[in-house]
N, C-alpha and C. Protein backbone atom coordinates (compact mmCIF):
# COMPACT_ATOMS: atom_id res chain seq x y z
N UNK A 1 103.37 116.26 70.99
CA UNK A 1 102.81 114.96 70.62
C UNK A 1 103.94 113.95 70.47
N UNK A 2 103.42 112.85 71.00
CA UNK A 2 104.86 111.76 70.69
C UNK A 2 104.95 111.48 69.47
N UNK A 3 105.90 110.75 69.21
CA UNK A 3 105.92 110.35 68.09
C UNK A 3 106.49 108.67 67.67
N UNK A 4 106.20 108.39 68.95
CA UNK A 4 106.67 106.85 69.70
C UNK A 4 105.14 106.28 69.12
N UNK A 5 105.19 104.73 67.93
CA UNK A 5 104.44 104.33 67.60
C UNK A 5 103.84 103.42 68.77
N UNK A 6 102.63 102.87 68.60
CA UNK A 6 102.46 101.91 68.98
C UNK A 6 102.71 100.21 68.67
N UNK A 7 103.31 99.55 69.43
CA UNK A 7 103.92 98.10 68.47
C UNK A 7 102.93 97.29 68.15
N UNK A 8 102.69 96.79 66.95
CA UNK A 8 101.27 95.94 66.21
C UNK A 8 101.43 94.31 67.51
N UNK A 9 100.60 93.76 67.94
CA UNK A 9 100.73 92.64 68.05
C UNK A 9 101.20 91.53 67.36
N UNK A 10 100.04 92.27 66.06
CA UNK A 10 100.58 91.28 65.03
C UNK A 10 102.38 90.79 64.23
N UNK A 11 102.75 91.64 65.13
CA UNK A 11 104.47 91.92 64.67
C UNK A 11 105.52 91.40 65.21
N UNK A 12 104.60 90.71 66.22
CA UNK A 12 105.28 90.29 67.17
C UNK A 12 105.30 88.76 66.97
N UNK A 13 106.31 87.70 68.14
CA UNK A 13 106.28 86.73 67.73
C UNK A 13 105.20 85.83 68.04
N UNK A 14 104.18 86.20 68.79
CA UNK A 14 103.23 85.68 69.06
C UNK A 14 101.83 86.24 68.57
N UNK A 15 101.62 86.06 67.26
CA UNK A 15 100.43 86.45 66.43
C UNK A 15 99.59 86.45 67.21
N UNK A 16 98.32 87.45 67.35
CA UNK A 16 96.99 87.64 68.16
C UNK A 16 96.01 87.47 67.18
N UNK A 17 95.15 86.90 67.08
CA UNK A 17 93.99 86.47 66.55
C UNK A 17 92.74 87.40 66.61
N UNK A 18 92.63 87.74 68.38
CA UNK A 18 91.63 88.13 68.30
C UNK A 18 91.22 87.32 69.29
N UNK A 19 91.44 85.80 69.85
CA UNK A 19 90.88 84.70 70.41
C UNK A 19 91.00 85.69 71.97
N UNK A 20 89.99 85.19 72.69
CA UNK A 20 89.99 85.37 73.76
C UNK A 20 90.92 85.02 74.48
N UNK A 21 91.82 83.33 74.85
CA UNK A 21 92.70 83.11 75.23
C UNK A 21 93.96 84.00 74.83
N UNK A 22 93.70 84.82 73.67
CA UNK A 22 95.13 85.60 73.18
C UNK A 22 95.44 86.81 73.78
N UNK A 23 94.53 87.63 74.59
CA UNK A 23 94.47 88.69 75.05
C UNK A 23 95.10 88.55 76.50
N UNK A 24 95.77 89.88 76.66
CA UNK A 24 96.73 89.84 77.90
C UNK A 24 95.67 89.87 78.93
N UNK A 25 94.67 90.79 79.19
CA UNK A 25 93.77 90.76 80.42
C UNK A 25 93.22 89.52 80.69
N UNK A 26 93.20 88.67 79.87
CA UNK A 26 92.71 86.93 80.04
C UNK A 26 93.65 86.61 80.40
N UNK A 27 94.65 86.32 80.01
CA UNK A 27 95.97 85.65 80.71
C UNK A 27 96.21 86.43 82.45
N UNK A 28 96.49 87.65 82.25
CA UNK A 28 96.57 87.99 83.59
C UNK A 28 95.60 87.74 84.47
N UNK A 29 94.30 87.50 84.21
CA UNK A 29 93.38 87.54 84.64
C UNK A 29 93.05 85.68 85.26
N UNK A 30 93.66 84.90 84.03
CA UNK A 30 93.40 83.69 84.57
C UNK A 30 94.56 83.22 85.39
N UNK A 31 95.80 83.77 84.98
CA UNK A 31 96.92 83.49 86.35
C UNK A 31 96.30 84.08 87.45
N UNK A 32 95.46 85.39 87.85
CA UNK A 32 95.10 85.77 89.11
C UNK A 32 94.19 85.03 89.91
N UNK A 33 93.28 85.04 89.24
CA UNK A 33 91.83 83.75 89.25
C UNK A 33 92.50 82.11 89.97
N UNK A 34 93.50 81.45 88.91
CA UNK A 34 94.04 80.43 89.51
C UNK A 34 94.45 80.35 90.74
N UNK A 35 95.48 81.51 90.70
CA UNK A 35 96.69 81.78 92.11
C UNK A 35 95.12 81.63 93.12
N UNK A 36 94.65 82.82 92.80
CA UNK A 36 93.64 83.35 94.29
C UNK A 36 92.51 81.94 94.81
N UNK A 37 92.16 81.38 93.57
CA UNK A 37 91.17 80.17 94.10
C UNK A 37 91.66 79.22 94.54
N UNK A 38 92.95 78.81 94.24
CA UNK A 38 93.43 77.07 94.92
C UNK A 38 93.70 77.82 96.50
N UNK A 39 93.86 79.54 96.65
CA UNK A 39 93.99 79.78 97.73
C UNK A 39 92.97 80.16 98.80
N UNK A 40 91.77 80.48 97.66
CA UNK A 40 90.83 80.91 98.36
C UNK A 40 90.05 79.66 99.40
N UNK A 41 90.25 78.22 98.30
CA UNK A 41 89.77 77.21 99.44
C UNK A 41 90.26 77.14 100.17
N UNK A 42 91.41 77.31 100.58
CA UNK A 42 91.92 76.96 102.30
C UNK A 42 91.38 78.03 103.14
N UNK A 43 90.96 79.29 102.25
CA UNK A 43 90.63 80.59 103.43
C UNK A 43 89.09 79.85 103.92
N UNK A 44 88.51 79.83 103.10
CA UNK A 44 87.21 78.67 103.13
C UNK A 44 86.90 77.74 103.67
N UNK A 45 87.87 76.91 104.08
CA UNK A 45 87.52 75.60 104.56
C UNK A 45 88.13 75.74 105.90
N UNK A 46 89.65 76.59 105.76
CA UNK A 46 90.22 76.55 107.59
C UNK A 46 89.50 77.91 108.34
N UNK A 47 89.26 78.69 107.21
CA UNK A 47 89.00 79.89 108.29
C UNK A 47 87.18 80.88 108.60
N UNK A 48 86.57 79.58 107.11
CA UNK A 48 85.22 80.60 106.48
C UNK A 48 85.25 81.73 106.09
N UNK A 49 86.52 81.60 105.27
CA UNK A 49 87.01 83.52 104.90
C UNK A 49 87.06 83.32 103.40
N UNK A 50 85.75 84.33 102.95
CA UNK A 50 86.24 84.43 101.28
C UNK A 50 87.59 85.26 100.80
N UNK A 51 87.88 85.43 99.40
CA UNK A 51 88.92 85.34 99.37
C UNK A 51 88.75 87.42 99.36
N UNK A 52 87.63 87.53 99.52
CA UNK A 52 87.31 89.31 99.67
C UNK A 52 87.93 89.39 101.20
N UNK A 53 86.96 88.67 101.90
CA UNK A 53 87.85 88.75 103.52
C UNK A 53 88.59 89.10 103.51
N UNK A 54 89.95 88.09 102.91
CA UNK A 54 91.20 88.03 103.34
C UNK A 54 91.71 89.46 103.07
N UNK A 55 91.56 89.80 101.38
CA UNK A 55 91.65 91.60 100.88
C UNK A 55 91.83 92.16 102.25
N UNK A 56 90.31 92.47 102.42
CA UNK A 56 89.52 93.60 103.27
C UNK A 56 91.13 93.15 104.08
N UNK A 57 90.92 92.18 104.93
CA UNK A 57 92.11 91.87 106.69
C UNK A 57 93.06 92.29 105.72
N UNK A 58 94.07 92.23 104.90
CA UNK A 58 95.37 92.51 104.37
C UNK A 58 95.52 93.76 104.52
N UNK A 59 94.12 94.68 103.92
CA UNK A 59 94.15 95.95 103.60
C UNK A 59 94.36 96.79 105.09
N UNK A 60 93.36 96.22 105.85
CA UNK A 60 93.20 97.17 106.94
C UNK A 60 94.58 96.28 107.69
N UNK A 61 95.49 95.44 107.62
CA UNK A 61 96.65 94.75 108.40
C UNK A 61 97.43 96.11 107.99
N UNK A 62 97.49 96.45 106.77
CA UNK A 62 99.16 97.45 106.48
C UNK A 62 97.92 98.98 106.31
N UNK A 63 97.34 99.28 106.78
CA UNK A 63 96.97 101.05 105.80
C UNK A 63 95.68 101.21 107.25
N UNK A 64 95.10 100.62 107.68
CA UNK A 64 94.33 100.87 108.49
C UNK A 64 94.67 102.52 109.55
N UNK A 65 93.57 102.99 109.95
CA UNK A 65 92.82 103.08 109.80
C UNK A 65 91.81 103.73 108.22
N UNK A 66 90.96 103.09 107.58
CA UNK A 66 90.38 103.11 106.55
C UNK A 66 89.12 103.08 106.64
N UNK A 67 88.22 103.89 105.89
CA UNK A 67 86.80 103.45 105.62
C UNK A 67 86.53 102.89 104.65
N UNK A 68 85.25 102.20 104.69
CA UNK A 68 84.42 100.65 103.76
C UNK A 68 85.10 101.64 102.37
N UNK A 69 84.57 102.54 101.97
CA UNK A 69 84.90 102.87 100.58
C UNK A 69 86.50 102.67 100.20
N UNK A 70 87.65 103.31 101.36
CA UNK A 70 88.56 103.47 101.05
C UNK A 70 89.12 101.96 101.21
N UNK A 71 88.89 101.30 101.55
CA UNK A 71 89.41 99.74 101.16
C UNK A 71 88.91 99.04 99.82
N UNK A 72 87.47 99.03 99.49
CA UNK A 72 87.20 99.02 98.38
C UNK A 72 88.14 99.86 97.09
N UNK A 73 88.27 101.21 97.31
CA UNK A 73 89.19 101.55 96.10
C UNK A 73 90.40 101.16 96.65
N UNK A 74 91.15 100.37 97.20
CA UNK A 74 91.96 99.75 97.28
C UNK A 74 92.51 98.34 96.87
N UNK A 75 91.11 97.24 97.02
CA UNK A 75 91.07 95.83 96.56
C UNK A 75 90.26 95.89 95.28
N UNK A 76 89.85 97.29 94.55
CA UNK A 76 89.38 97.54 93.40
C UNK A 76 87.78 96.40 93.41
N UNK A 77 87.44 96.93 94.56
CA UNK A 77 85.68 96.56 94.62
C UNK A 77 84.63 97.35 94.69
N UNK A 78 83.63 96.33 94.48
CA UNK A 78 82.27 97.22 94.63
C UNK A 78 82.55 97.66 96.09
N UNK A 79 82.14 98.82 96.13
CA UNK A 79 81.65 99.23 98.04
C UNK A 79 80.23 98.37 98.84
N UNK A 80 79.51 97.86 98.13
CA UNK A 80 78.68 97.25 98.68
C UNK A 80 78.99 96.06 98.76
N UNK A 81 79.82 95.34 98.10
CA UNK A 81 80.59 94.11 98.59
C UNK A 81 80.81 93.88 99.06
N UNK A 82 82.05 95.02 99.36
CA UNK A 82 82.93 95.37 100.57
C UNK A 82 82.27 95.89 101.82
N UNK A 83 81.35 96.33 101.89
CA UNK A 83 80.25 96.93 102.76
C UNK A 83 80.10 95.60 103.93
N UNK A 84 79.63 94.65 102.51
CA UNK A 84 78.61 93.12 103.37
C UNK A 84 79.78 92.08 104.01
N UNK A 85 81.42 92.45 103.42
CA UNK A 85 82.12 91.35 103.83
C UNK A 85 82.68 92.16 105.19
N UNK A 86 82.70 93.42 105.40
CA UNK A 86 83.00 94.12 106.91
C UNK A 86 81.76 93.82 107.49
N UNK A 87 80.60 93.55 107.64
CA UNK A 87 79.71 93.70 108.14
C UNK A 87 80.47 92.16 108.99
N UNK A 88 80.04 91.37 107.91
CA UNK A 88 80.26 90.01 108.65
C UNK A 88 82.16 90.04 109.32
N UNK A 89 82.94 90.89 108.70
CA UNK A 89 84.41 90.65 109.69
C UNK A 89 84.35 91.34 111.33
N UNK A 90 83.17 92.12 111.05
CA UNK A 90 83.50 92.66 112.47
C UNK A 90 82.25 92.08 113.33
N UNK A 91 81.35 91.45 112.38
CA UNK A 91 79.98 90.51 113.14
C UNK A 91 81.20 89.08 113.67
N UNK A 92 82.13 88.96 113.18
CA UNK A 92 83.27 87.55 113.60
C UNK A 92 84.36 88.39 114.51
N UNK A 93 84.12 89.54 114.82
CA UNK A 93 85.07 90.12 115.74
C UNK A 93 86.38 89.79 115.40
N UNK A 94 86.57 89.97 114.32
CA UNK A 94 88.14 90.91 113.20
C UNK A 94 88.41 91.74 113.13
N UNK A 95 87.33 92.88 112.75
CA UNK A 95 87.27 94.40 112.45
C UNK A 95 86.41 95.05 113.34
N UNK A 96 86.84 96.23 113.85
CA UNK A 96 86.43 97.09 114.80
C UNK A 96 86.39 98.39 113.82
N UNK A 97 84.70 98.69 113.82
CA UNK A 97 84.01 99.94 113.44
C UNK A 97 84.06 101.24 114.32
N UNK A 98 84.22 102.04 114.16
CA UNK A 98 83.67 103.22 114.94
C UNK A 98 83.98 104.32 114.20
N UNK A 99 82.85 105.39 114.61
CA UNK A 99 82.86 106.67 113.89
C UNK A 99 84.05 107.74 114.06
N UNK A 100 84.25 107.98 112.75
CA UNK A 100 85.64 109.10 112.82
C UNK A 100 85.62 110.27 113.12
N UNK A 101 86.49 110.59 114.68
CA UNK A 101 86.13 111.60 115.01
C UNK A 101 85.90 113.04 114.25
N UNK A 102 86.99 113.39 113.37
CA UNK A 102 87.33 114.33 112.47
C UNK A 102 86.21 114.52 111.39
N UNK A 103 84.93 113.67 111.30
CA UNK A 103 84.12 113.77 110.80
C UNK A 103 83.28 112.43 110.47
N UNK A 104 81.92 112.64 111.70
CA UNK A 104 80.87 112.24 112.17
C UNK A 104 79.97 111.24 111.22
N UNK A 105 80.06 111.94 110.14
CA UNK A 105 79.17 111.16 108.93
C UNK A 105 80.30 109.75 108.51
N UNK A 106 81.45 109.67 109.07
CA UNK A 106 81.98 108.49 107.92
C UNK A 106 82.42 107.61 109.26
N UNK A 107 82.26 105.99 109.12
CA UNK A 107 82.91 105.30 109.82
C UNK A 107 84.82 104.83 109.51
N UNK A 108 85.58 104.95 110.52
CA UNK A 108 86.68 103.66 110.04
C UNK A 108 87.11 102.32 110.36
N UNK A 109 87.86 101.79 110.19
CA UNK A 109 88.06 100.22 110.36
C UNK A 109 89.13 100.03 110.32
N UNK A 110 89.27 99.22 111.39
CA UNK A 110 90.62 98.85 111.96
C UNK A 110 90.53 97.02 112.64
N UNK A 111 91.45 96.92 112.27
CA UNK A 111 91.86 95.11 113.02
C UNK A 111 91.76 95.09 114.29
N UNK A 112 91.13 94.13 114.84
CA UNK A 112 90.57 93.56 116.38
C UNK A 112 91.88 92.80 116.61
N UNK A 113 92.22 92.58 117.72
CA UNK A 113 93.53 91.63 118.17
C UNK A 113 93.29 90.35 117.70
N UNK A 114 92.08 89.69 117.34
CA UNK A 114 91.39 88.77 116.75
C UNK A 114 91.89 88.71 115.24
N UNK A 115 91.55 89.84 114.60
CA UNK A 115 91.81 90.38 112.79
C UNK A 115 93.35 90.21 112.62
N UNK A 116 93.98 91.16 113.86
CA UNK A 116 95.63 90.59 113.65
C UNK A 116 96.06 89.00 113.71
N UNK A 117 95.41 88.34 114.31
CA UNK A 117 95.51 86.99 114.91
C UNK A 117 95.38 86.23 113.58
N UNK A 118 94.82 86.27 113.27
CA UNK A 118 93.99 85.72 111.83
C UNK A 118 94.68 86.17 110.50
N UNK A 119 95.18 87.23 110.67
CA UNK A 119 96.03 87.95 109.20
C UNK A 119 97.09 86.94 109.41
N UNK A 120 97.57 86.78 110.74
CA UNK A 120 99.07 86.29 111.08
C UNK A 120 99.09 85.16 110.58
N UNK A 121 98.01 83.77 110.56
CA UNK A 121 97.85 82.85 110.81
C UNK A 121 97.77 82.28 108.93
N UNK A 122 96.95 83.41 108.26
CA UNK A 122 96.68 83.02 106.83
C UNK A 122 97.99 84.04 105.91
N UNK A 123 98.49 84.91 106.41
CA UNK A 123 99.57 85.57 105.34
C UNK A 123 100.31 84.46 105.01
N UNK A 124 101.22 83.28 105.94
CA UNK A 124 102.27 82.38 105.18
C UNK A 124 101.99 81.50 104.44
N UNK A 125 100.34 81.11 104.37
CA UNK A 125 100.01 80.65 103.82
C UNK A 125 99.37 81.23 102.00
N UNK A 126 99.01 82.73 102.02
CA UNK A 126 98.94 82.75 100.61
C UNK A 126 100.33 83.35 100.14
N UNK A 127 101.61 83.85 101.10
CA UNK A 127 102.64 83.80 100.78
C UNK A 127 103.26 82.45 100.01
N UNK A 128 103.27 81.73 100.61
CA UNK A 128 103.52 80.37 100.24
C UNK A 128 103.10 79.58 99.08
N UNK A 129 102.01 79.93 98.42
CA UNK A 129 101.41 79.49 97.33
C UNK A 129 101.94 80.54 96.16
N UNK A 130 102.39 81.65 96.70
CA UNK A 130 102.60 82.57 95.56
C UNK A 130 103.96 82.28 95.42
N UNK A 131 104.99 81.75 96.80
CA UNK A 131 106.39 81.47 96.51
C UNK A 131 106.32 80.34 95.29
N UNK A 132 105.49 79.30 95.57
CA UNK A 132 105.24 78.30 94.54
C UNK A 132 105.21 78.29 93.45
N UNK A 133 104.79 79.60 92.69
CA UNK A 133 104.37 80.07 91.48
C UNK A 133 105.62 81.08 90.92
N UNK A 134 106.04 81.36 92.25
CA UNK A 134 107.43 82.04 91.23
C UNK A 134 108.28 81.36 91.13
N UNK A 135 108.69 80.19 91.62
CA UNK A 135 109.57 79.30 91.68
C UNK A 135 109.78 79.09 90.27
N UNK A 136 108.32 79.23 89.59
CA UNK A 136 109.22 78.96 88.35
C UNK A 136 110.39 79.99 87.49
N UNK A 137 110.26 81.10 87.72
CA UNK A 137 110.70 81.66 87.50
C UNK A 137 112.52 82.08 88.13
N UNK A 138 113.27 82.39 87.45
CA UNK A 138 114.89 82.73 88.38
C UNK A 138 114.62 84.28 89.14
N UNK A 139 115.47 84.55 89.84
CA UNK A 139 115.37 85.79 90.56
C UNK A 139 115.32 87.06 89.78
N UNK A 140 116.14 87.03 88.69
CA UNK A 140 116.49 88.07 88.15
C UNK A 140 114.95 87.77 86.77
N UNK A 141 114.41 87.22 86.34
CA UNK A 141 113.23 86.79 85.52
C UNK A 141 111.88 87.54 86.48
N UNK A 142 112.23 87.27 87.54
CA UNK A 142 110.90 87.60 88.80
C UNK A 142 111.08 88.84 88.70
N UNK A 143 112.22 89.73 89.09
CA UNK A 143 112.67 91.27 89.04
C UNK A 143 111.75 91.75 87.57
N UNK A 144 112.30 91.54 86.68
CA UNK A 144 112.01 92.18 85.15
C UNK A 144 110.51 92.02 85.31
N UNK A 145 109.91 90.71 85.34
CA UNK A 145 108.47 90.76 85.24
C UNK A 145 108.03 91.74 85.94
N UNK A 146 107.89 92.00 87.32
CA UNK A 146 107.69 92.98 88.18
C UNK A 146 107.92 94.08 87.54
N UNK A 147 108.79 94.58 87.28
CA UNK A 147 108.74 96.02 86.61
C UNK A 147 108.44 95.95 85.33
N UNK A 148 107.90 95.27 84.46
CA UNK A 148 106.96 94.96 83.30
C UNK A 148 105.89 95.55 83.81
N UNK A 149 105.19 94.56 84.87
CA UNK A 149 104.16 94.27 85.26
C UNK A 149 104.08 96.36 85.84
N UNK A 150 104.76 96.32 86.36
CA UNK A 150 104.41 97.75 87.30
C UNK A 150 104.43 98.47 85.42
N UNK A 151 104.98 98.68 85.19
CA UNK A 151 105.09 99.70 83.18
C UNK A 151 103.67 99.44 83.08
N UNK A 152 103.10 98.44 83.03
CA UNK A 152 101.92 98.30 82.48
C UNK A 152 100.65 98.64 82.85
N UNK A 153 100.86 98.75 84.72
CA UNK A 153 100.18 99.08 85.67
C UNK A 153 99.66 100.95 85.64
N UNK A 154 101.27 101.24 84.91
CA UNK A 154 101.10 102.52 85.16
C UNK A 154 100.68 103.38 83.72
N UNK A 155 100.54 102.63 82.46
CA UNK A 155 100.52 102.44 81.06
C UNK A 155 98.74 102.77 81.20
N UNK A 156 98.19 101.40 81.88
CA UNK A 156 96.64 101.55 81.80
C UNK A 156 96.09 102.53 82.69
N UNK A 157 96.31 103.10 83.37
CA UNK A 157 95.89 104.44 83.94
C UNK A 157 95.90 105.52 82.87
N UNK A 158 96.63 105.55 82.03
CA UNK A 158 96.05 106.78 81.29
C UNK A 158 95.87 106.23 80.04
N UNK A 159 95.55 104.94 79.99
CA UNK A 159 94.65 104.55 78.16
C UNK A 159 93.26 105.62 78.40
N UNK A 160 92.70 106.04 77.44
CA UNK A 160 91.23 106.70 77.32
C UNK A 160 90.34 105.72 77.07
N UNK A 161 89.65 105.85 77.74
CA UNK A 161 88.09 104.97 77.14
C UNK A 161 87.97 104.49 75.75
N UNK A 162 87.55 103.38 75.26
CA UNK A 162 87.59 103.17 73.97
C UNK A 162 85.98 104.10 73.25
């Protein structure tokens, strides 16, 4: 058994209340929300791509070949979400379906020369909005957060259910 306490919030220099704004999953949650929506309108307006689209094309750009489920536990979605936004990427001839040989019952998904075309065209662009956002930050500030961020990543995988 450890014997490594847990650190009070309250101990810290930034007292927690309790307020909703005080909680880390709100904060992380509304920096993600922000970043992804000022970006999601341009996927929207230049390309008619929600900002699930873009996921799904990212996912299947680097890991492909994948099935609907296995991209979903990847962009941490519903599968039926993810189900309806492949339906329509490969109804826009992005994503190319077909059944896996190695076993009949499951489809996979893979990028159309179209899907690559289109990843190519929108990556510098939500690159670019995210360079924006670290800017505030110095190089060596960006490093530490990142491996914060990853500690914490790997921290909530084994919290237990409350």
């Amino acid at each position: 058994m450890s014997t490594q306490t847990t650190p009070m919030i309250e101990n810290t220099t930034h007292p927690h209340q309790g307020k909703l704004q005080d909680f880390l999953s709100y904060k992380l949650s509304t920096l993600s929300n922000r970043l992804s929506l000022g970006t999601a309108r341009v996927y929207s307006r230049r390309f008619q791509l929600t900002m699930r689209d873009w996921r799904v094309l990212n996912v299947l750009e680097h890991y492909a070949p994948l099935s609907a489920a296995e991209v979903a536990e990847k962009i941490l979605n519903d599968k039926g979400q993810v189900s309806r936004a492949v339906d329509k990427l490969v109804q826009r001839g992005f994503v190319h379906r077909r059944v896996d040989p190695d076993n009949r019952r499951k489809s996979v998904l893979e990028l159309t020369d179209a899907g690559h075309d289109i990843f190519a065209e929108i990556n510098p662009i939500a690159r670019q909005r995210e360079a924006e956002l670290i800017s505030e930050l110095s190089p060596l500030e960006f490093k530490e957060f990142l491996a914060l961020l990853e500690r914490l990543l790997a921290k909530v995988e084994t919290l237990p259910d409350p």
